[in-house]
Protein backbone atom coordinates (compact mmCIF):
# COMPACT_ATOMS: atom_id res chain seq x y z
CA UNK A 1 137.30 -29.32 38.03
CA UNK A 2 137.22 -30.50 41.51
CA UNK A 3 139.37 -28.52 44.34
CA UNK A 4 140.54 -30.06 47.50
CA UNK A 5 142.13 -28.86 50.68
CA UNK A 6 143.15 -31.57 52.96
CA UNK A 7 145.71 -31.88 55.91
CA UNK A 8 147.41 -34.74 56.91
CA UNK A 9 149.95 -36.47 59.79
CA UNK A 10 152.90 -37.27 58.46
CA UNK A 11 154.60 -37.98 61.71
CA UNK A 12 154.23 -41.74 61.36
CA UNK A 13 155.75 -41.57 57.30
CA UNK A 14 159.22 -41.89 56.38
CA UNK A 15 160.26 -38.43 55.93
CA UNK A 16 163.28 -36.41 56.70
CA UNK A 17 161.65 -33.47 56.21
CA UNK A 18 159.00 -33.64 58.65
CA UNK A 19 161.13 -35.11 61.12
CA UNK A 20 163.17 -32.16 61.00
CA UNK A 21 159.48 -30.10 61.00
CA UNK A 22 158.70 -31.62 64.40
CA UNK A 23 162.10 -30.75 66.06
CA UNK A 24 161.10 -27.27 65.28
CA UNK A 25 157.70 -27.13 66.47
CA UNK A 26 157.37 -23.10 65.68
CA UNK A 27 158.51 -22.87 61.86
CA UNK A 28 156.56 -23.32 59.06
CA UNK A 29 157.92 -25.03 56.32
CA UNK A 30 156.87 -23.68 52.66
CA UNK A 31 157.59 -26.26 49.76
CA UNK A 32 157.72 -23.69 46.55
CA UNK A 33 159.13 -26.29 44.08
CA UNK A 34 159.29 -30.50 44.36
CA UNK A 35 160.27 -31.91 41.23
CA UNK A 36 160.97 -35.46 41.10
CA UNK A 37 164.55 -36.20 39.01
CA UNK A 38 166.25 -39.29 38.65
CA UNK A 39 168.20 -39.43 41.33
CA UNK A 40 165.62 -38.33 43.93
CA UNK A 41 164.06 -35.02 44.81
CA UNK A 42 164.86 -31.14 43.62
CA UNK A 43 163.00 -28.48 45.84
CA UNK A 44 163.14 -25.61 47.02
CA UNK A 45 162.09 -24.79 50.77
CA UNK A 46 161.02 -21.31 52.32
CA UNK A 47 161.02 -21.38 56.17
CA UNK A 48 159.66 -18.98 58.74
CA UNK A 49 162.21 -19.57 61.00
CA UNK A 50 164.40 -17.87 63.35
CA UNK A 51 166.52 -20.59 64.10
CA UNK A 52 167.67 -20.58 60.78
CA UNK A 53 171.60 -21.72 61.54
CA UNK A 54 170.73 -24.39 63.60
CA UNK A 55 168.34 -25.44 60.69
CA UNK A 56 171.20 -25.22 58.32
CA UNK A 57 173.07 -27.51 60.78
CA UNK A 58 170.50 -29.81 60.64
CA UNK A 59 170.05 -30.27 56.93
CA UNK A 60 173.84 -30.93 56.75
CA UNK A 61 173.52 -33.65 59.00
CA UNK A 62 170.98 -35.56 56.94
CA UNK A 63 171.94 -38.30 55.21
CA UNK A 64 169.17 -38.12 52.64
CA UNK A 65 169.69 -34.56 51.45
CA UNK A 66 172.21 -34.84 48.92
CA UNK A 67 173.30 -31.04 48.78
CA UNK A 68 171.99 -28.12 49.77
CA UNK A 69 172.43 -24.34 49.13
CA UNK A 70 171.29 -21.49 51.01
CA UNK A 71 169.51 -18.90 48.82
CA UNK A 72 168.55 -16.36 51.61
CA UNK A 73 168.59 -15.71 55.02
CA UNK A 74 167.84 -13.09 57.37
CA UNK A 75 166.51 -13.07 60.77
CA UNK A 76 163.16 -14.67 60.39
CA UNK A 77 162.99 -16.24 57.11
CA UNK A 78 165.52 -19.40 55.11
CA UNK A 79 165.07 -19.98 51.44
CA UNK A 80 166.89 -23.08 50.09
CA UNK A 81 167.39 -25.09 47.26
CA UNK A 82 168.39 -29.03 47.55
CA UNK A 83 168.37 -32.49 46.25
CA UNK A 84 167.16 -35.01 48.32
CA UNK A 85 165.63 -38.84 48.07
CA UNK A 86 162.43 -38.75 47.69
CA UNK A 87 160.09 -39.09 51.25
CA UNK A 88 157.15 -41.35 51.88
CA UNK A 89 154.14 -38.68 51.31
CA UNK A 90 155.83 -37.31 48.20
CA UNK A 91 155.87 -41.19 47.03
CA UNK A 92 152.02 -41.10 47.50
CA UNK A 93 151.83 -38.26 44.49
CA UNK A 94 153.82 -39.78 42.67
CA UNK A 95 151.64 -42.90 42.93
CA UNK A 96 148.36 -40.92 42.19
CA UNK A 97 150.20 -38.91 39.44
CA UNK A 98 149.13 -35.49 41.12
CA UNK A 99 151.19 -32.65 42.40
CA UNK A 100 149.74 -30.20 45.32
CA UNK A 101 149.63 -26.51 44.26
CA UNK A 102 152.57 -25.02 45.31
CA UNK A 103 153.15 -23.82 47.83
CA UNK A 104 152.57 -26.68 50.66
CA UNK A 105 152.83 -25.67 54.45
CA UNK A 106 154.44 -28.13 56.79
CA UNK A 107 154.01 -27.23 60.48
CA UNK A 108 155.23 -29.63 63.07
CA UNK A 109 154.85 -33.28 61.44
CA UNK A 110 151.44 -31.58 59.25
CA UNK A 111 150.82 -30.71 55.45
CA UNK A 112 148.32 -28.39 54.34
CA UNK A 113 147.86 -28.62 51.32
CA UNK A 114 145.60 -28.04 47.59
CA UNK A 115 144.83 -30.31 45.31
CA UNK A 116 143.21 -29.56 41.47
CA UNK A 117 142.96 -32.62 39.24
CA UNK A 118 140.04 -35.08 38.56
CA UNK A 119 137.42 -36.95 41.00
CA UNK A 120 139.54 -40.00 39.95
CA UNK A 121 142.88 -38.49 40.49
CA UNK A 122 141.66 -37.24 43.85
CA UNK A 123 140.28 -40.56 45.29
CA UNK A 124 143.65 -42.07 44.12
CA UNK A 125 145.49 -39.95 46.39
CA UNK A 126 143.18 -40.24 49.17
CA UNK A 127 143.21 -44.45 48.64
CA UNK A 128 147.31 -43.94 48.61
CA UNK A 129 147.59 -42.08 51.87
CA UNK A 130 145.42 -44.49 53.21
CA UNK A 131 147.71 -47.55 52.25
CA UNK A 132 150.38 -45.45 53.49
CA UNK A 133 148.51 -45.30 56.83
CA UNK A 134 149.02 -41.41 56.56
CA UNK A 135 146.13 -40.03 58.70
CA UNK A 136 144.09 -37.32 56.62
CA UNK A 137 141.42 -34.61 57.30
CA UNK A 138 139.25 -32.76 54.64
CA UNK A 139 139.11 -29.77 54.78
CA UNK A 140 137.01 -28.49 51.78
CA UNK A 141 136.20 -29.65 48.12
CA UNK A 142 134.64 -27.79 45.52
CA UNK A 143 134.01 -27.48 42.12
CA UNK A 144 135.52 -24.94 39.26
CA UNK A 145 134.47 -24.09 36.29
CA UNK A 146 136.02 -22.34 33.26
CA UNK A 147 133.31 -19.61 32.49
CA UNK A 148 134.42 -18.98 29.27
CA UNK A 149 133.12 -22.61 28.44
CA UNK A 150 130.31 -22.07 30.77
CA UNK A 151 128.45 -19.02 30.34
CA UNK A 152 128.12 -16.65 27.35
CA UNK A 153 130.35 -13.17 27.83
CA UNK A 154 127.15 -11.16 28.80
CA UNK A 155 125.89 -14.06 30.87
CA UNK A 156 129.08 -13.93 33.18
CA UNK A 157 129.14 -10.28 32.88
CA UNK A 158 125.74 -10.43 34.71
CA UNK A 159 126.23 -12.83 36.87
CA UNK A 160 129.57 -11.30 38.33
CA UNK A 161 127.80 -8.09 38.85
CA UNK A 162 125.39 -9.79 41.10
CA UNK A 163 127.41 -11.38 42.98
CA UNK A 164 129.60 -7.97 43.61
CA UNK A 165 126.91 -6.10 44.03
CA UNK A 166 125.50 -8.47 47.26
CA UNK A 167 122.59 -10.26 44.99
CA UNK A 168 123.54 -13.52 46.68
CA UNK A 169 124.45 -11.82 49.67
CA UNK A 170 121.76 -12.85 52.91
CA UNK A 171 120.04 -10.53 52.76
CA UNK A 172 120.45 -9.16 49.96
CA UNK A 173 122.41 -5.39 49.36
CA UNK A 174 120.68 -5.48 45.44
CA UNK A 175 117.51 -5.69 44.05
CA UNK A 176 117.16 -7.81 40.42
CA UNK A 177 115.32 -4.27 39.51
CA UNK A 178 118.32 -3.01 40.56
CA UNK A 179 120.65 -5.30 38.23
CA UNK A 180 118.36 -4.63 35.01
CA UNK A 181 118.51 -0.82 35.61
CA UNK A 182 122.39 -0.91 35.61
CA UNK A 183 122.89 -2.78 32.53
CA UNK A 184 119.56 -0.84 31.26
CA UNK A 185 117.67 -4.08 30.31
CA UNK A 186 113.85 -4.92 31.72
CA UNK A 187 113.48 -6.66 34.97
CA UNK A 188 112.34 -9.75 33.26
CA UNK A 189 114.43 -9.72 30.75
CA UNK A 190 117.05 -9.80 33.42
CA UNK A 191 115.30 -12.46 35.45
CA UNK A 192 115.68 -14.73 32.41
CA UNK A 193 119.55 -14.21 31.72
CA UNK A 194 120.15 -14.77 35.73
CA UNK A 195 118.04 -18.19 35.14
CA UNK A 196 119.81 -19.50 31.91
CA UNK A 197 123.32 -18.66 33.62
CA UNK A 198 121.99 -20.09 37.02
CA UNK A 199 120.75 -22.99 35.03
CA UNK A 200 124.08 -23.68 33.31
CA UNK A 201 126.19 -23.40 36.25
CA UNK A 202 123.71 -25.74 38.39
CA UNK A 203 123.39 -28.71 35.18
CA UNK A 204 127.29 -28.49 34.92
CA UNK A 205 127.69 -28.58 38.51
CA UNK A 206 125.42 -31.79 38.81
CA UNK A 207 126.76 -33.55 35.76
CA UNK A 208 130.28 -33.38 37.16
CA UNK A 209 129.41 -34.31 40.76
CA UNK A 210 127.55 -37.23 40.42
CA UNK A 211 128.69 -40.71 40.97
């Protein structure tokens, strides 16, 4: 299944949340939980802070947090739990029906943030930020596989000990001889279970990925 890492500007979006991210520039905002209800928004928020009270201070003043409890605080770090309507980017989700893997980072007006769902899903939520005029940058996207599905148990026994053992590695810290002689098979014999498991993961990869 495709996995993407993209950031984007939310300065422009209606957000209370990452106004109150760009009025303090130096903490990073951590959403752990954002549930949608029916009234709005439950989440919970860890920030890296240490202006923590005047943070507090700030999330009273907003008019679109509904409540708000303080979980923990200390000198550098706020954990909190509230209700709040539900912002402009989170909207953009909703409208995709995907949820980022938790949790997101917010630093000054930008999310960072992973995404796990299908190529559809995906180009929904890039086609919604773009509507939303939400600037965007991609950061990575690549492809998963459940190897149980994949490869056979001794194939993906095989092919995890090459890759620990620096088989893939440029240039290479083990020889294929060397692979065969700890699982006490003949070199060629190993040479064809590394090409029916390469061969697998390649077809699967190609079958998924193209247009």
């Amino acid at each position: 299944m495709p996995h993407l890492q993209i950031q984007f500007d939310g300065t422009e979006a209606e957000s209370w949340l990452i106004d109150a991210s760009t009025e303090f520039p130096k903490a990073e905002f951590r959403v752990l939980v954002a549930q949608p209800r029916d009234n709005g928004l439950l989440a919970i928020l860890q920030v890296l802070t240490a202006d923590g009270e005047p943070l507090v201070r700030r999330l009273a003043d907003t008019s679109e947090v509904g409540s708000y409890e303080v979980v923990y605080r200390d000198e550098t770090m706020l954990l909190v739990r509230l209700t709040s309507s539900v912002t402009e980017p989170y909207e953009v989700y909703l409208e995709s029906e995907i949820l980022p893997q938790e949790p997101s980072i917010l630093r000054n007006g930008r999310f960072s943030v992973e995404l796990t769902d299908s190529h559809e899903r995906l180009s929904v939520f890039i086609d919604e930020l773009a509507a939303a005029d939400i600037p965007y940058q991609i950061l990575s996207l690549s492809q998963s596989y459940d190897s149980n599905e994949l490869l056979t148990d001794h194939q993906e026994e095989f092919i995890s000990a090459a890759v620990e053992r620096g088989y893939y590695d440029t240039p290479r810290n083990c020889t294929l001889a060397e692979l065969a002689a700890s699982f006490d098979i003949h070199k060629s014999a190993a040479s064809r279970l590394l090409r029916r498991a390469e061969s697998r993961i390649i077809t699967k990869f190609v079958a998924e990925t193209a247009p």
